[in-house]
C-alpha atoms as a PDB file:
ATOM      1  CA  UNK A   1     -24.410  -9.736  -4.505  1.00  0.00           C
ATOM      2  CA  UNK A   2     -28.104  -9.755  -5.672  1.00  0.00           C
ATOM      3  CA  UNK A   3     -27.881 -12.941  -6.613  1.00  0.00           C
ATOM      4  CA  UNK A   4     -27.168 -13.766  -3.232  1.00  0.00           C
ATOM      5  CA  UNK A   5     -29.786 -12.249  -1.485  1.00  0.00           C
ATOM      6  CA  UNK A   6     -32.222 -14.059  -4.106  1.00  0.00           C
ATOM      7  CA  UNK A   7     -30.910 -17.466  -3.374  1.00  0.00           C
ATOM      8  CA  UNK A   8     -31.324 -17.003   0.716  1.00  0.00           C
ATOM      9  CA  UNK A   9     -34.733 -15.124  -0.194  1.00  0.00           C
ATOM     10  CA  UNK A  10     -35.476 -18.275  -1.911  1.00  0.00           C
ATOM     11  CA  UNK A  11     -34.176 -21.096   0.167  1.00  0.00           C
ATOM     12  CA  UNK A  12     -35.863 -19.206   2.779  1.00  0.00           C
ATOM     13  CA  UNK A  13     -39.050 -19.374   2.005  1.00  0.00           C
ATOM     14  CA  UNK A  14     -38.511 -23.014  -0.101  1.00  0.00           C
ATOM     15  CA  UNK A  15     -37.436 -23.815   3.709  1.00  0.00           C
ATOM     16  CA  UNK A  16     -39.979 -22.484   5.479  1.00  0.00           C
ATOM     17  CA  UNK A  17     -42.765 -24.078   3.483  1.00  0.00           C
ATOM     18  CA  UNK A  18     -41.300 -27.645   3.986  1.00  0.00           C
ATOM     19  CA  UNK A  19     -40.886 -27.168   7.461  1.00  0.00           C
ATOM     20  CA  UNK A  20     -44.817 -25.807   7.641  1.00  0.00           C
ATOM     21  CA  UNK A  21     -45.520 -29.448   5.633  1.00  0.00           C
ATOM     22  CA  UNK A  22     -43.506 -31.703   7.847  1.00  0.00           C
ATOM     23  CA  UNK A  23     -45.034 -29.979  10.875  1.00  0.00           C
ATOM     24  CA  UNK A  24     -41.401 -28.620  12.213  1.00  0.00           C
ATOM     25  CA  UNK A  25     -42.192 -25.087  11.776  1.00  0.00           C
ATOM     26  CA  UNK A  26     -42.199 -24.629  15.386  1.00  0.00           C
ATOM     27  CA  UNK A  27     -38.702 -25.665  15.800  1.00  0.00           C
ATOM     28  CA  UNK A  28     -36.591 -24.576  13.344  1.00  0.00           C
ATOM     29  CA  UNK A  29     -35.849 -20.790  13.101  1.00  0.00           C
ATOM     30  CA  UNK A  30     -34.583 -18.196   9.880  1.00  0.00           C
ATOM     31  CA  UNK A  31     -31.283 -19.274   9.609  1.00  0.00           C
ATOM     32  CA  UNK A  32     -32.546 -23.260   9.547  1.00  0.00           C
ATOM     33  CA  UNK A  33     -34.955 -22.509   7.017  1.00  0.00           C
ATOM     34  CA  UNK A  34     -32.587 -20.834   4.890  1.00  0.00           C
ATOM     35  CA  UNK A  35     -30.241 -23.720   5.499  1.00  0.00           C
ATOM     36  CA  UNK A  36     -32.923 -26.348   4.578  1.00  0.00           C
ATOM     37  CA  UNK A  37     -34.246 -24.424   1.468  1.00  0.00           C
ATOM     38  CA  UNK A  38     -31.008 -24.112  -0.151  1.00  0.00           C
ATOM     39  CA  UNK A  39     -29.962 -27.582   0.676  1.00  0.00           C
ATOM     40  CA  UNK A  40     -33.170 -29.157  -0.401  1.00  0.00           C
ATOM     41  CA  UNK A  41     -33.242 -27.331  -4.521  1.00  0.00           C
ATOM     42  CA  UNK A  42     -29.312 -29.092  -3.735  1.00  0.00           C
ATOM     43  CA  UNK A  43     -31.041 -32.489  -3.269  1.00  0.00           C
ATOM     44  CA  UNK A  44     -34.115 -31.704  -5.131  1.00  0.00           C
ATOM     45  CA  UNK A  45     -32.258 -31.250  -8.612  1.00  0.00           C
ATOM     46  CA  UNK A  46     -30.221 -33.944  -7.532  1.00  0.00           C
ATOM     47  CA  UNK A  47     -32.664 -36.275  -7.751  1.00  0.00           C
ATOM     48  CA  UNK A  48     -34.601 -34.863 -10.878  1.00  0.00           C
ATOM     49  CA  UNK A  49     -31.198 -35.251 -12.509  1.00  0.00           C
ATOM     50  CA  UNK A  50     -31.043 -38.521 -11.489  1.00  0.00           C
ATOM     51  CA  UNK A  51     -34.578 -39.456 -13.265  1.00  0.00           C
ATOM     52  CA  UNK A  52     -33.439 -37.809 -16.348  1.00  0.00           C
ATOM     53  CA  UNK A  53     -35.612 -34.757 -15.771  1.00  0.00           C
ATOM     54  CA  UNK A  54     -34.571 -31.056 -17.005  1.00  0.00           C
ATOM     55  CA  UNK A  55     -34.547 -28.895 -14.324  1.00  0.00           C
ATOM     56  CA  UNK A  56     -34.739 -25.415 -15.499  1.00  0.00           C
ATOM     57  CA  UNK A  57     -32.115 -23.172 -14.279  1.00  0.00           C
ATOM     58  CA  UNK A  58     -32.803 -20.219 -12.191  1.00  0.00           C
ATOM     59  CA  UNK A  59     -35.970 -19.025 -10.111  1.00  0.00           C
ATOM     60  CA  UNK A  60     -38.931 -20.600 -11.663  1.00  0.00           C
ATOM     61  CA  UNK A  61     -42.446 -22.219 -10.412  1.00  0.00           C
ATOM     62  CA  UNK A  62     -40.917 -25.310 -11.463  1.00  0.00           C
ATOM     63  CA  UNK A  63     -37.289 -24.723  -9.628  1.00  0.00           C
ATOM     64  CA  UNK A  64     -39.498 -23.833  -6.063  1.00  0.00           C
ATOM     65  CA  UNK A  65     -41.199 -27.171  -6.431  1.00  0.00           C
ATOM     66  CA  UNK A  66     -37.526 -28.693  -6.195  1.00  0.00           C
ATOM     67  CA  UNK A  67     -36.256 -27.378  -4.029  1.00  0.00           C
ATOM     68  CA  UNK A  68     -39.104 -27.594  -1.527  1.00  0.00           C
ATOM     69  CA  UNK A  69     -39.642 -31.434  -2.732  1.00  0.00           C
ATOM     70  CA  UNK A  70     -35.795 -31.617  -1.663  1.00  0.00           C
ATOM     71  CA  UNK A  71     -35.886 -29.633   1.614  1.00  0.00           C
ATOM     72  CA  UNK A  72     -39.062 -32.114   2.437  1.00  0.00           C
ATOM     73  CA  UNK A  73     -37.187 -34.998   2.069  1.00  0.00           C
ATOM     74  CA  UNK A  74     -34.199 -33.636   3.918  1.00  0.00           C
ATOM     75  CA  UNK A  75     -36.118 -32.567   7.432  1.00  0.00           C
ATOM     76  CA  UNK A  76     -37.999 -36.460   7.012  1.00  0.00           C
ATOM     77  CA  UNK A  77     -34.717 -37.995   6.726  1.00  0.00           C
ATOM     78  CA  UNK A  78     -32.996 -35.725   9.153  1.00  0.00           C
ATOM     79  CA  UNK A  79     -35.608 -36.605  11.663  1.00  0.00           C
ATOM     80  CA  UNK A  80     -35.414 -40.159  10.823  1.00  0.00           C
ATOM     81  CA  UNK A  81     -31.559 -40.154  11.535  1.00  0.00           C
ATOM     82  CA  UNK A  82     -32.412 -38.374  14.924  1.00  0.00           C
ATOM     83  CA  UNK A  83     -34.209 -40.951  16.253  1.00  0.00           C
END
């Protein structure tokens, strides 16, 4: 259950910082944010994988960069889909 809380904690804030750098922070609430966050380290380590890069496992400097590199790329190509 701790676990749990962690990951939303995480994708949360992950979330919430990528919205804040795409400029959608004013439309997208908690529960998006959380959405996005956890999504995006989904996509994030995705990719990284896909390069050949490690991703360390767990919550790390390096595993926030991820997933907020991911949850970027998923609100620009979201938006670009919604056009």
């Amino acid at each position: 259950m701790t676990n749990f809380i962690i990951w939303i904690i995480f994708g949360a804030l992950a979330g919430w910082v990528a919205s804040i750098i795409t400029g959608k922070n004013r439309r997208m609430g908690a529960i998006a944010n959380i959405v996005v966050g956890i999504l995006g380290a989904f996509i994030g380590a995705g990719i990284m994988n896909t390069l050949g890069i490690q991703v360390p496992q767990g919550f790390s400097l390096m595993g926030f960069l991820v997933a907020l590199g991911g949850s970027v790329i998923l609100i620009i190509v979201t938006g670009m889909i919604r056009r």
